[in-house]
Protein backbone atom coordinates (compact mmCIF):
# COMPACT_ATOMS: atom_id res chain seq x y z
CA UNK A 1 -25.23 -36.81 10.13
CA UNK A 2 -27.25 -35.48 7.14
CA UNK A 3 -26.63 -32.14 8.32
CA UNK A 4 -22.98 -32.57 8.70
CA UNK A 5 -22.79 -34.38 5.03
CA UNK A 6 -25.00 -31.36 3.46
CA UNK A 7 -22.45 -28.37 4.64
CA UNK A 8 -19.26 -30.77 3.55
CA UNK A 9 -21.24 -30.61 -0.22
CA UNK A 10 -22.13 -27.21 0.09
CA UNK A 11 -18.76 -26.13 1.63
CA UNK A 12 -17.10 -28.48 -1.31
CA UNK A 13 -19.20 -26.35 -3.99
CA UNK A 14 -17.06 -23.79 -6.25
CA UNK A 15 -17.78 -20.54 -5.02
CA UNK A 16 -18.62 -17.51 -7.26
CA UNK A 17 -15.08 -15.53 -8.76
CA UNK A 18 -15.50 -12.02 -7.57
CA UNK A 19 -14.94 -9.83 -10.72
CA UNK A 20 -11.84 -7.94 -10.33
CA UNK A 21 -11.69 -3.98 -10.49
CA UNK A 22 -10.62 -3.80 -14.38
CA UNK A 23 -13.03 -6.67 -15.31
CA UNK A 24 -16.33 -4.81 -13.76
CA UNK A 25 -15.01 -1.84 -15.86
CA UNK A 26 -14.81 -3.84 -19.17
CA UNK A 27 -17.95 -4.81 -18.72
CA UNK A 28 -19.13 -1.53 -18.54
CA UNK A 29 -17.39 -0.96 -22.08
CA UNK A 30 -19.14 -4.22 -23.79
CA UNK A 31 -22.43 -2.39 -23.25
CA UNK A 32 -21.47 0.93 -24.94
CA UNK A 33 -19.24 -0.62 -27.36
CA UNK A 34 -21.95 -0.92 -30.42
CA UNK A 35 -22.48 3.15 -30.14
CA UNK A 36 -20.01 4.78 -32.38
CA UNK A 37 -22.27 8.50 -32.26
CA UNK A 38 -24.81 9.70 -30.54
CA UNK A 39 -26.58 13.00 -30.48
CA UNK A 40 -29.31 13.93 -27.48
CA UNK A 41 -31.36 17.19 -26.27
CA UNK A 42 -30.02 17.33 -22.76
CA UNK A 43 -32.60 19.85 -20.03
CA UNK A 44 -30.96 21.20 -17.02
CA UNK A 45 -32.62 22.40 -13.57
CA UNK A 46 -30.83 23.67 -10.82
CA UNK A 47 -32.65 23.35 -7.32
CA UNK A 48 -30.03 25.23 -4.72
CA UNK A 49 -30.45 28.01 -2.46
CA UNK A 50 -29.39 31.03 -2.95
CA UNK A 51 -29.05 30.36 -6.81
CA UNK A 52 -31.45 31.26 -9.47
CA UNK A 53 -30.49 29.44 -12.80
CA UNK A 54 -32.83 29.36 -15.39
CA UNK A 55 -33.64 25.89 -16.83
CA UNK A 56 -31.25 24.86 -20.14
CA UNK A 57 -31.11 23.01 -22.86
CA UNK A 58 -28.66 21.81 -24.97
CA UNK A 59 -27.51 19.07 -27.55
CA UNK A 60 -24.95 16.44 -26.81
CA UNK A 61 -23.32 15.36 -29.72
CA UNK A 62 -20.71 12.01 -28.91
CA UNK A 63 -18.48 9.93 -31.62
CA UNK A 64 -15.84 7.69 -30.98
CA UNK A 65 -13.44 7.46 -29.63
CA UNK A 66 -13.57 10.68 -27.42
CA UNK A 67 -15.41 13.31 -29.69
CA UNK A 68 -17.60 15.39 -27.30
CA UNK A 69 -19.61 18.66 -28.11
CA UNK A 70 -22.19 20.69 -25.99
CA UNK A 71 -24.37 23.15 -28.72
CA UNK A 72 -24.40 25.33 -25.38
CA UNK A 73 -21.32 26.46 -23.78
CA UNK A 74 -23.38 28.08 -20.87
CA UNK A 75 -25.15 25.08 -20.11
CA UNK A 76 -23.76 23.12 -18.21
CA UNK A 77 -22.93 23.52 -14.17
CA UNK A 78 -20.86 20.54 -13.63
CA UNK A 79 -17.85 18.97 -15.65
CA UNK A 80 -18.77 18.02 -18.75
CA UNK A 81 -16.49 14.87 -18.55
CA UNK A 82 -18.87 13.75 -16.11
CA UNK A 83 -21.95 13.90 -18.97
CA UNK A 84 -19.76 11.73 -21.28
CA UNK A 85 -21.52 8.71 -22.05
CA UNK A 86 -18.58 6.60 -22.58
CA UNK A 87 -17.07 4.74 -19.57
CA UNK A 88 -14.36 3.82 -21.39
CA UNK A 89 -12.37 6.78 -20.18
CA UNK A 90 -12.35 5.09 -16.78
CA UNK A 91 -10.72 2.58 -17.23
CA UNK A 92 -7.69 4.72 -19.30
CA UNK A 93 -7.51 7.07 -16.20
CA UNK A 94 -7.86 5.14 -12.95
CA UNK A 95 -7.03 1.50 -11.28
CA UNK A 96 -10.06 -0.01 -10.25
CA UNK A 97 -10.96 -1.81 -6.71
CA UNK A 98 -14.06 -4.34 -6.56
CA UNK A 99 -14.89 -3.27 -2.70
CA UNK A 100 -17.74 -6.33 -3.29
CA UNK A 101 -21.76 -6.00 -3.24
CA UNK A 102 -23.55 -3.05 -1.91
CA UNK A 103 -27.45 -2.55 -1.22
CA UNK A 104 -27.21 0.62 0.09
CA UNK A 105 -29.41 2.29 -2.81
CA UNK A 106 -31.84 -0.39 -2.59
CA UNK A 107 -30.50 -2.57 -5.38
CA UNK A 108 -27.29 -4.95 -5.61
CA UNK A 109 -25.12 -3.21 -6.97
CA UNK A 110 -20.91 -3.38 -7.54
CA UNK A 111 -19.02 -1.23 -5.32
CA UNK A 112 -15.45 0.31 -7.55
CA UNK A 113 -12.57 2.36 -5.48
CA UNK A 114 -10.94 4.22 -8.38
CA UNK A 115 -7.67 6.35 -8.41
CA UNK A 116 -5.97 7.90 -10.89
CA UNK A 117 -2.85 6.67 -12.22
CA UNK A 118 -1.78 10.26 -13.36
CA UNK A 119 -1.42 12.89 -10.51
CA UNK A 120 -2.17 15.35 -13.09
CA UNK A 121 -5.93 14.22 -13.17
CA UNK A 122 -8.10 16.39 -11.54
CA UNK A 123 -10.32 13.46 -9.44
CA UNK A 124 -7.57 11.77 -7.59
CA UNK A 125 -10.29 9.45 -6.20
CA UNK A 126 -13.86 8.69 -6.69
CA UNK A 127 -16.33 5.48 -5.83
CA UNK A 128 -18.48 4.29 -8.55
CA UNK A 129 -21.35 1.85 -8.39
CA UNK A 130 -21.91 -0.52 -11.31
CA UNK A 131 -25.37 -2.12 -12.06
CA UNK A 132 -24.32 -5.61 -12.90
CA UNK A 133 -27.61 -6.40 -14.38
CA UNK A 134 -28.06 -4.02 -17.58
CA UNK A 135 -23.49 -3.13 -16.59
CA UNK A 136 -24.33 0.56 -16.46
CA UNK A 137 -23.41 2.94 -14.09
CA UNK A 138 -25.64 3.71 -11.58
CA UNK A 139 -23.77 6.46 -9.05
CA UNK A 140 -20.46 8.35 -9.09
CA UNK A 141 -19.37 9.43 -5.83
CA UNK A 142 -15.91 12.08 -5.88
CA UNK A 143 -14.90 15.24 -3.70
CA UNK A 144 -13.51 17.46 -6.68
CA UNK A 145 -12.44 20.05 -4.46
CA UNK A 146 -11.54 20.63 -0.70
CA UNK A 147 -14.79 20.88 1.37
CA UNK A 148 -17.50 19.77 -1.68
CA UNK A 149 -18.62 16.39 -2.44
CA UNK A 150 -20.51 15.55 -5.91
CA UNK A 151 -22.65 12.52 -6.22
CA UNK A 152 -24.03 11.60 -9.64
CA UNK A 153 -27.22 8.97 -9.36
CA UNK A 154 -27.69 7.92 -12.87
CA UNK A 155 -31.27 6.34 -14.48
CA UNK A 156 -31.38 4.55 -17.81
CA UNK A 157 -33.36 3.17 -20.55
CA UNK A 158 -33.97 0.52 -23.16
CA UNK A 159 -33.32 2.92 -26.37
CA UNK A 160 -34.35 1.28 -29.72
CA UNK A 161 -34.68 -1.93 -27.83
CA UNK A 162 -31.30 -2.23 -27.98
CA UNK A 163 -28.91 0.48 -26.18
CA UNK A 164 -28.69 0.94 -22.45
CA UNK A 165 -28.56 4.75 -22.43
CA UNK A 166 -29.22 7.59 -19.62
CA UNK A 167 -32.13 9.14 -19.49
CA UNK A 168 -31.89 11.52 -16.37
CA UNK A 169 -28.76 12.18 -14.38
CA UNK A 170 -29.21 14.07 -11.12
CA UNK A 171 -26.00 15.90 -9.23
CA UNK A 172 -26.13 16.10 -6.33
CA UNK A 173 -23.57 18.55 -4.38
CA UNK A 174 -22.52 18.44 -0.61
CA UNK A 175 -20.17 20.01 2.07
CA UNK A 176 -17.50 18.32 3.34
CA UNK A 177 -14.71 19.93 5.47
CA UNK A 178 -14.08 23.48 5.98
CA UNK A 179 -15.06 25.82 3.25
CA UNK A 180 -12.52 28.00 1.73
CA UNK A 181 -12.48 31.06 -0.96
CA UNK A 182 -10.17 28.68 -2.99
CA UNK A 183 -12.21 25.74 -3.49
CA UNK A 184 -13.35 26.32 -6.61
CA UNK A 185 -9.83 28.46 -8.15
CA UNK A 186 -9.40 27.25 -11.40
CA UNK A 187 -5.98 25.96 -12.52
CA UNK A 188 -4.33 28.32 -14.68
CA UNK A 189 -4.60 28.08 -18.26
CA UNK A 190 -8.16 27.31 -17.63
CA UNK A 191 -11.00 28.51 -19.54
CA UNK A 192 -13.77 30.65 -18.36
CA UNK A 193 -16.36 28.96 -16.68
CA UNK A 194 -19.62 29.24 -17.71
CA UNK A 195 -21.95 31.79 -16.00
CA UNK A 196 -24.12 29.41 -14.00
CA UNK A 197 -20.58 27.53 -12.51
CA UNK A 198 -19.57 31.22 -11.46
CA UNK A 199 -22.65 31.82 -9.39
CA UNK A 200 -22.11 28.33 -7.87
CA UNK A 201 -18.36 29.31 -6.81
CA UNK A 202 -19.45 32.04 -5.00
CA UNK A 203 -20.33 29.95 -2.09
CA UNK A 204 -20.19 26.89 -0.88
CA UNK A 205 -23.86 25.60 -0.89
CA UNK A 206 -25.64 22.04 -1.25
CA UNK A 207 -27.66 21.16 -3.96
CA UNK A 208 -28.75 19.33 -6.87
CA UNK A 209 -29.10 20.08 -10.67
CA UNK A 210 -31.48 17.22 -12.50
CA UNK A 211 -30.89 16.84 -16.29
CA UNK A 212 -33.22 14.91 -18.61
CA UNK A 213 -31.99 13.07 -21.65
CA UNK A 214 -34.43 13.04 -24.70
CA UNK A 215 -34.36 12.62 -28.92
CA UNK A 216 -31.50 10.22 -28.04
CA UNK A 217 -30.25 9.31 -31.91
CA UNK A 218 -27.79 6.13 -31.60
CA UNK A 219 -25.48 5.77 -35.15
CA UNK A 220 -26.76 8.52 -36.76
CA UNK A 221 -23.83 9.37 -38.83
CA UNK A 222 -22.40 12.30 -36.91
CA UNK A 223 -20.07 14.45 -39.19
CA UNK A 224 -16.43 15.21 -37.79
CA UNK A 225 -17.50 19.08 -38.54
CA UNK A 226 -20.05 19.12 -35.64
CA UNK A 227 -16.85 18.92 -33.17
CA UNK A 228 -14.56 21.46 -34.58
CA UNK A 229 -14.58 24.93 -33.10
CA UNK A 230 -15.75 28.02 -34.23
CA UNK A 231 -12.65 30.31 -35.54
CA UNK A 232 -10.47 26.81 -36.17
């Protein structure tokens, strides 16, 4: 009898809302939303075979709402979209799916299916995983081109006691499918990619390039000039 009564109370309890999609997202905006600029010394290694990439640095220079500037054009060897501290893009481009909890990386984290609204965008699809602790990413799965898969496994800290910020992003490239000369063709119009993203199109080849952020400086009064181009 008592254990019949104490499942009819438990069973009569209000169960926890799961978050939807779009909600988990917003969160993710609340915790960036106090940073209107931020400027950080970004260091690059690549660890692949077959590819010998010196180690980079650059500066990162953000300001709202979508202001982004590398002081290194060659530095970077993945999209620079993907460096963008701002999440709020994602929630502009895609519609978001709460798949539910996931321990797979050892802590519970929120599982996101995202796809893009606009068939124009360049990652149709991608899975995201959302700390709901600190509501920070913590890992961006996508396959940005036939037969390669990119994972980025994100780690943050406390900066100024106040800002949940990265402070090392590793990549994290894979093969998936069958491997074609075209993967990597750019679309035209394109710009030139930088030297170190040439040498990776050569080949298909798995990988992983580990940045560390440093010097992070949160409201520092970024002026509009840093983000203009040279000749404009």
């Amino acid at each position: 009898m008592i254990l019949t009564i104490l499942i009819c109370v438990l069973t009569a309890l209000p169960q926890e809302r799961r978050l939807s999609g779009e909600e988990v997202l917003k969160n993710l905006e609340r915790t960036f939303e106090s940073i209107q600029d931020l400027a950080v010394t970004i260091e690059g290694t690549v660890s692949m075979e077959g590819v010998k990439v010196p180690k980079t640095s650059t500066e990162m220079y953000f300001k709202r709402p979508d202001k982004l500037h590398f002081s290194s054009r060659s530095f970077t060897v993945v999209p620079r979209d993907g460096m963008s501290p701002n999440p709020e893009e994602l929630r502009k481009k895609y519609d978001a799916t709460n798949l539910g909890e996931d321990t797979t990386w050892g802590r519970k984290l929120i599982k996101l299916q995202l796809a893009a609204r606009d068939p124009k965008v360049r990652l149709r699809q991608m899975f995201v995983w959302v700390n709901p602790t600190t509501w920070t990413l913590a890992r961006i799965e996508s396959m940005p081109y036939e037969g390669r898969t990119v994972a980025l496994d994100f780690t943050y800290g406390l900066i100024e006691g106040r800002y949940w910020l990265p402070t090392q992003l590793v990549v994290i490239f894979g093969i998936s499918g069958p491997q074609s000369e075209e993967i990597f063709k750019l679309p035209d119009g394109a710009p030139n990619p930088a030297p170190q993203m040439t040498e990776l199109q050569r080949a298909l080849r798995s990988g992983s390039v580990s940045f560390v952020y440093r010097d992070h400086k949160v409201n520092a009064g970024i002026p509009d000039s840093v983000f203009v181009r040279k000749g404009n």
